[in-house]
C-alpha atoms as a PDB file:
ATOM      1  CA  UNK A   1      57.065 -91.843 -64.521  1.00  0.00           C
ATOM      2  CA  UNK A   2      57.519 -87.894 -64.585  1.00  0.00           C
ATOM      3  CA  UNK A   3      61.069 -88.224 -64.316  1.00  0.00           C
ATOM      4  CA  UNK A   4      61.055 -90.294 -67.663  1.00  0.00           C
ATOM      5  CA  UNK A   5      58.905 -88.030 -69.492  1.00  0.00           C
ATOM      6  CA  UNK A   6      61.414 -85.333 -68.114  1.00  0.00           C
ATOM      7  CA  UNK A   7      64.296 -86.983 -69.848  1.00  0.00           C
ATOM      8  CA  UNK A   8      62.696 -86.000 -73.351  1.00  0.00           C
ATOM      9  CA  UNK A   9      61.528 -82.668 -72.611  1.00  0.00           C
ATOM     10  CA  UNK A  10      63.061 -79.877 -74.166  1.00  0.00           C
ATOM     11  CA  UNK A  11      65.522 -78.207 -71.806  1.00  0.00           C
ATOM     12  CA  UNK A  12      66.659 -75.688 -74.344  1.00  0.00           C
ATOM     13  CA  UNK A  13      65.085 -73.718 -77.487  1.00  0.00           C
ATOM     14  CA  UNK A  14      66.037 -76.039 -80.523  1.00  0.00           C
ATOM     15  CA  UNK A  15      66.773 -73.275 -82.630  1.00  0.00           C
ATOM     16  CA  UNK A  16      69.081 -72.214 -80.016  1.00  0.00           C
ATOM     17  CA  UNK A  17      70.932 -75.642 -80.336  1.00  0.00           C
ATOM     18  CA  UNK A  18      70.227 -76.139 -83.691  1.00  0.00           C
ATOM     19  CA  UNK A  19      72.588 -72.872 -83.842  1.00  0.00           C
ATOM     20  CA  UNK A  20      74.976 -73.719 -81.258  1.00  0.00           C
ATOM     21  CA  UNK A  21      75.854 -76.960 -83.669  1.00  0.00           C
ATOM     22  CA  UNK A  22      75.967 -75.107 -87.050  1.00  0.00           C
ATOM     23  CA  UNK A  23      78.561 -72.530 -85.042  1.00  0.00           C
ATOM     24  CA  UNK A  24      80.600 -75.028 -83.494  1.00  0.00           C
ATOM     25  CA  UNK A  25      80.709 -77.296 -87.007  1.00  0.00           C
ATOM     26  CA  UNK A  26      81.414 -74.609 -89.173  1.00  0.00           C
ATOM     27  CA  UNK A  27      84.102 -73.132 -86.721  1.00  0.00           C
ATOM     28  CA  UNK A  28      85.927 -76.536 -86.117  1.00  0.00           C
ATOM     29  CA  UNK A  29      85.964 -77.349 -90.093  1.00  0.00           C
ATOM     30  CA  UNK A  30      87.473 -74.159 -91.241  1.00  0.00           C
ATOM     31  CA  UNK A  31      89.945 -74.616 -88.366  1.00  0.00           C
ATOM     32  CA  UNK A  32      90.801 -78.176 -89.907  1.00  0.00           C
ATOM     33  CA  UNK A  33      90.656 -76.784 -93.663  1.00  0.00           C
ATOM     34  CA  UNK A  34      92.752 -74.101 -93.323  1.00  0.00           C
ATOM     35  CA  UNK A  35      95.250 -74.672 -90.193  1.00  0.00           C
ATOM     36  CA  UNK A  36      95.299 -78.362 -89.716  1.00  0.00           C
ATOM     37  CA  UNK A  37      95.784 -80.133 -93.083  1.00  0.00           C
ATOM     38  CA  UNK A  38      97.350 -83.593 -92.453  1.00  0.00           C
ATOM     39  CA  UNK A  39      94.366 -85.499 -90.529  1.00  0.00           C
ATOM     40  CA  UNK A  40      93.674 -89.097 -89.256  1.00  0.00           C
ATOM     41  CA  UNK A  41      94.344 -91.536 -92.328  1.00  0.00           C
ATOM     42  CA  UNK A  42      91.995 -92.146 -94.698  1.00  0.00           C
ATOM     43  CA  UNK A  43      89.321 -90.242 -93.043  1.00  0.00           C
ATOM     44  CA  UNK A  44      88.189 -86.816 -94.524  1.00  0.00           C
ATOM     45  CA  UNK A  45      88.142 -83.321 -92.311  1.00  0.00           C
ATOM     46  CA  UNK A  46      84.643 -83.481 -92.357  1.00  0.00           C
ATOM     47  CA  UNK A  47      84.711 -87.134 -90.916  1.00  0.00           C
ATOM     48  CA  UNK A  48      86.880 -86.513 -88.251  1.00  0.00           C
ATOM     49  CA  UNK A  49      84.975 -83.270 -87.065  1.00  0.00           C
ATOM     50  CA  UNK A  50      81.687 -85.520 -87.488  1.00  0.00           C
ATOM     51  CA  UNK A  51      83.233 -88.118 -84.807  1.00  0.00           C
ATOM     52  CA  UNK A  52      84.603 -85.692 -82.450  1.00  0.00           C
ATOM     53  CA  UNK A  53      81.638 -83.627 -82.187  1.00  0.00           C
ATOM     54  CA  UNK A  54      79.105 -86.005 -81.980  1.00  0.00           C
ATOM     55  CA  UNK A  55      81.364 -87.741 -79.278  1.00  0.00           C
ATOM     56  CA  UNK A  56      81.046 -84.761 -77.433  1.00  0.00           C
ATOM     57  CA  UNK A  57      77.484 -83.870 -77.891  1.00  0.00           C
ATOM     58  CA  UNK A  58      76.173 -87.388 -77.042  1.00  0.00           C
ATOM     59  CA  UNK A  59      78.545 -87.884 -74.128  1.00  0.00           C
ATOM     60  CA  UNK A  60      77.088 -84.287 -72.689  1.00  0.00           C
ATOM     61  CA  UNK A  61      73.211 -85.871 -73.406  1.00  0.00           C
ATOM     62  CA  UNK A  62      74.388 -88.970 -71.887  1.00  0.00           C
ATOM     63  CA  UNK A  63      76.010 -87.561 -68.926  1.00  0.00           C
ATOM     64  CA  UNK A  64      73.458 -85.129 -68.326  1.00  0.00           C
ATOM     65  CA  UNK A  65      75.115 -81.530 -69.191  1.00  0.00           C
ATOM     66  CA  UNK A  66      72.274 -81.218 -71.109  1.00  0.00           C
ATOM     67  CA  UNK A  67      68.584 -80.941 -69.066  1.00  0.00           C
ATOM     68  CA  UNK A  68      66.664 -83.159 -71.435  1.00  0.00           C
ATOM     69  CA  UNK A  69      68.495 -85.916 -73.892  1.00  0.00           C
ATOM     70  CA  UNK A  70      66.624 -84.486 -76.376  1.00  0.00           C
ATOM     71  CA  UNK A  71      68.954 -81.488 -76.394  1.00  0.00           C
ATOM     72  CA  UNK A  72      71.680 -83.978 -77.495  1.00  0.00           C
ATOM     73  CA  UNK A  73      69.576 -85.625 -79.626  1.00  0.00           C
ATOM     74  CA  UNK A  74      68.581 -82.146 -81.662  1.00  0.00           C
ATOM     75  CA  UNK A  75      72.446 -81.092 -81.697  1.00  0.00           C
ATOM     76  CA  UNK A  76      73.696 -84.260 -82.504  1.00  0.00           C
ATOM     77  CA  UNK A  77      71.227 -84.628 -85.377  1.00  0.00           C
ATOM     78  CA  UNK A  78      72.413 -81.034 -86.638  1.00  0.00           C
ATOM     79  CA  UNK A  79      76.181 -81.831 -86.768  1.00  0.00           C
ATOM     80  CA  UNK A  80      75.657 -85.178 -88.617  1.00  0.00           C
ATOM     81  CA  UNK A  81      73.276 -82.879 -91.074  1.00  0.00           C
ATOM     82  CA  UNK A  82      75.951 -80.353 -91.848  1.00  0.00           C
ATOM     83  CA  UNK A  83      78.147 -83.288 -92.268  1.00  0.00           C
ATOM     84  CA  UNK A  84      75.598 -85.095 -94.624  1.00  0.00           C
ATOM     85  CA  UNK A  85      75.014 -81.997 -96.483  1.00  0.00           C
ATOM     86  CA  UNK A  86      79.038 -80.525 -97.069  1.00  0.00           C
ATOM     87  CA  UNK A  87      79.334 -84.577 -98.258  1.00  0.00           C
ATOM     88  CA  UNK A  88      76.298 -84.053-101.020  1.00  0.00           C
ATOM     89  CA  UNK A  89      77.324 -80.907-102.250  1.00  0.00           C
ATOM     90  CA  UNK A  90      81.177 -81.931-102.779  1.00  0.00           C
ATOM     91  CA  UNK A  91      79.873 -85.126-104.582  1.00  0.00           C
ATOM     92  CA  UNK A  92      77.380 -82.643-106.551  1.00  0.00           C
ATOM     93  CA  UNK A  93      79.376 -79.278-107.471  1.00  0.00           C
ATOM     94  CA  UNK A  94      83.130 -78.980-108.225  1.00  0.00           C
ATOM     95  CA  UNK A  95      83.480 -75.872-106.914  1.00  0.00           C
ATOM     96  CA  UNK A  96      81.568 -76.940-103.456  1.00  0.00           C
ATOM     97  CA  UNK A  97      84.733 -79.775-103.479  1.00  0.00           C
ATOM     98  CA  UNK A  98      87.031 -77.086-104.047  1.00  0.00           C
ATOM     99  CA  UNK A  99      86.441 -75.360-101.237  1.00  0.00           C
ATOM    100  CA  UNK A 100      86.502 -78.467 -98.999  1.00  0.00           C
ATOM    101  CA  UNK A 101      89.003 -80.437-100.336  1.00  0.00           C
ATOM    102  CA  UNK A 102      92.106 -78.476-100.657  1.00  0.00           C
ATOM    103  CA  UNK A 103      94.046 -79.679-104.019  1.00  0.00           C
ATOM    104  CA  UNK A 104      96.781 -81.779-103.955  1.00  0.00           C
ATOM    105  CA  UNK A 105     100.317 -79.857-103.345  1.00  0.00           C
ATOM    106  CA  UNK A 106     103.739 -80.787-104.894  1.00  0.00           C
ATOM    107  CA  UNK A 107     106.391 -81.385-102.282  1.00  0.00           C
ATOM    108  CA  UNK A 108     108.690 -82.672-104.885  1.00  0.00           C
ATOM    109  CA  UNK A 109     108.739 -81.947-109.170  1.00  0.00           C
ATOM    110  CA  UNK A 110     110.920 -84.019-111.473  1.00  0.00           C
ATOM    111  CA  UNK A 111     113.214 -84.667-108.325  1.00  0.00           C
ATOM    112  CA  UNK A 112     113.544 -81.085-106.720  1.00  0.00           C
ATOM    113  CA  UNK A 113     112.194 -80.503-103.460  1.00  0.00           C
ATOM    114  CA  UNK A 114     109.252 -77.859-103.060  1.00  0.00           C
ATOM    115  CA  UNK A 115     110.983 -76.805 -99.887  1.00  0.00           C
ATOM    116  CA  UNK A 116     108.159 -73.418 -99.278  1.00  0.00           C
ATOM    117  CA  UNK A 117     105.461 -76.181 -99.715  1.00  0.00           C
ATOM    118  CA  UNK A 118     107.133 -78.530 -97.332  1.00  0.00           C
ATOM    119  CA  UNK A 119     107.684 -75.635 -94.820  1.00  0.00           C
ATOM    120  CA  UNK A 120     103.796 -74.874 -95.300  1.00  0.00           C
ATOM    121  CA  UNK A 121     102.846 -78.274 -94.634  1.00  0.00           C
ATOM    122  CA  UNK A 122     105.876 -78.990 -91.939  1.00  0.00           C
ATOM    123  CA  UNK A 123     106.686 -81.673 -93.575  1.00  0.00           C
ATOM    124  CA  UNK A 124     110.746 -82.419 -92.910  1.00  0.00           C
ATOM    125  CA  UNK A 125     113.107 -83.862 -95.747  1.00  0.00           C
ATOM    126  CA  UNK A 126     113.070 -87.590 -93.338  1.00  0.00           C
ATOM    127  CA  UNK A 127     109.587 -87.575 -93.681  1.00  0.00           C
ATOM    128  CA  UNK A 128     109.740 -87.455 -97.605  1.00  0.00           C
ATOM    129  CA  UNK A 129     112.586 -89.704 -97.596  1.00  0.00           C
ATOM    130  CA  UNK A 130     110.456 -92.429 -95.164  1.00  0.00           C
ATOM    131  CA  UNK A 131     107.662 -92.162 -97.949  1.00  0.00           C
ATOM    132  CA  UNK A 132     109.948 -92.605-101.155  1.00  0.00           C
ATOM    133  CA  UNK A 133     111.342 -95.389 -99.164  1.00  0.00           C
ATOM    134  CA  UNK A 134     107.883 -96.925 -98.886  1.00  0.00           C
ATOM    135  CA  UNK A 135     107.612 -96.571-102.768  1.00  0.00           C
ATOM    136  CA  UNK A 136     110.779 -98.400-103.380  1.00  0.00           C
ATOM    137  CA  UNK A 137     113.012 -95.598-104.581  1.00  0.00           C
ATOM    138  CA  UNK A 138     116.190 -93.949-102.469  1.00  0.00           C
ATOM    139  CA  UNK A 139     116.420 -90.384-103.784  1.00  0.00           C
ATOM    140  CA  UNK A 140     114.273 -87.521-104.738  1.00  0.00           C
ATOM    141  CA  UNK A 141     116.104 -87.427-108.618  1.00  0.00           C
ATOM    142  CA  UNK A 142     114.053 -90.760-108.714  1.00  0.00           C
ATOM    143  CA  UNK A 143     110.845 -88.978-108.311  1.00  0.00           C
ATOM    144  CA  UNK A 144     108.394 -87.415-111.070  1.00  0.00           C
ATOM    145  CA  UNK A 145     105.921 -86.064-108.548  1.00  0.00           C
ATOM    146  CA  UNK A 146     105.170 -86.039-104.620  1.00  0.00           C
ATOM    147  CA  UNK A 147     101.929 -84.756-103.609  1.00  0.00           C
ATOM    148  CA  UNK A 148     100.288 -84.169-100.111  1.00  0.00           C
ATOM    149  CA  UNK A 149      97.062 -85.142-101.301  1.00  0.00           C
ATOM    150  CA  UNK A 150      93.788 -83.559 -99.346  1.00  0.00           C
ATOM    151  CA  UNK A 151      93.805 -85.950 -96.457  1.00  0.00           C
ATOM    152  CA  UNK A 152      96.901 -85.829 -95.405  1.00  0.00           C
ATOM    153  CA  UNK A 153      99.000 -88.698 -97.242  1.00  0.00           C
ATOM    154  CA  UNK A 154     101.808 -88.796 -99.386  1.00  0.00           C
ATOM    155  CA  UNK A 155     101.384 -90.016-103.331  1.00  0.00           C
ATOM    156  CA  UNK A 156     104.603 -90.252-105.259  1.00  0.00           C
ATOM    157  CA  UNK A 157     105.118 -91.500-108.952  1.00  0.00           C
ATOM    158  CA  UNK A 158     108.513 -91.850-110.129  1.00  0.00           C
ATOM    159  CA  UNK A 159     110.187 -90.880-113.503  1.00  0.00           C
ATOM    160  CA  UNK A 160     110.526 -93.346-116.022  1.00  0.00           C
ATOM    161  CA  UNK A 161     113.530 -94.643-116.880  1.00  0.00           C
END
């Protein structure tokens, strides 16, 4: 019966993990704002950090890295509550969304190619191509406006004829 009341004791200071969580979110989500644009899909930066690091912090409570699964338990609580929190206050204040969204960025205007954008992004003229394809149109003259939106994909809206 100790052994099970062990399990939930505290094997660290929770502030101490409750700052080990903060430091590791906020270093990983700068690192995917700011280096790593294009993400997984549909999902958000913030989503993708969320899955990773909570993978990681429950597998180390699970596998016993941790003393006491309530060290996992107190860090994993902390990332999703960073993650929780960075989702309210994008959904409440623009400038907040701003910050974690970066804004959409033209690869191609009224059919020229943004080539310094598409260097930024490392996005090669075949890629573009494969995703004007997918909108039914062959060349870039064809094209109004193709933006690497925030998570990663590729929007294009073509001229009018």
């Amino acid at each position: 019966m100790n052994e099970l009341v062990a399990l939930f004791a505290l094997g660290l200071d929770p502030l101490e993990l409750v700052v080990r969580g903060t430091a590791i979110y906020w270093f990983l989500f700068l690192l995917f704002r700011f280096v790593l644009r294009r993400d997984g899909g549909a999902m958000g930066i913030a989503d993708v950090l969320l899955v990773v690091l909570i993978a990681d912090a429950s597998q180390n409570a699970m596998a016993g890295t941790y003393q006491t699964i309530t060290d996992g338990i107190i860090l994993v609580s902390t990332i999703a509550g960073w993650n929780h929190l960075l989702d309210w206050a994008s959904f409440r204040f623009p400038a907040v969304r701003r910050f974690v969204e970066p804004a959409p960025l033209a690869l191609v205007r009224n059919g020229r190619l943004m080539r310094s954008n598409m260097r930024r992004e490392l996005v090669t003229v075949e890629e573009l191509q494969s995703k004007l394809r997918e909108h039914g149109l062959e060349r870039f003259d064809q094209v109004k406006l193709a933006l690497m939106e925030s998570g990663g994909e590729i929007s294009v809206l073509r001229k009018e004829a």
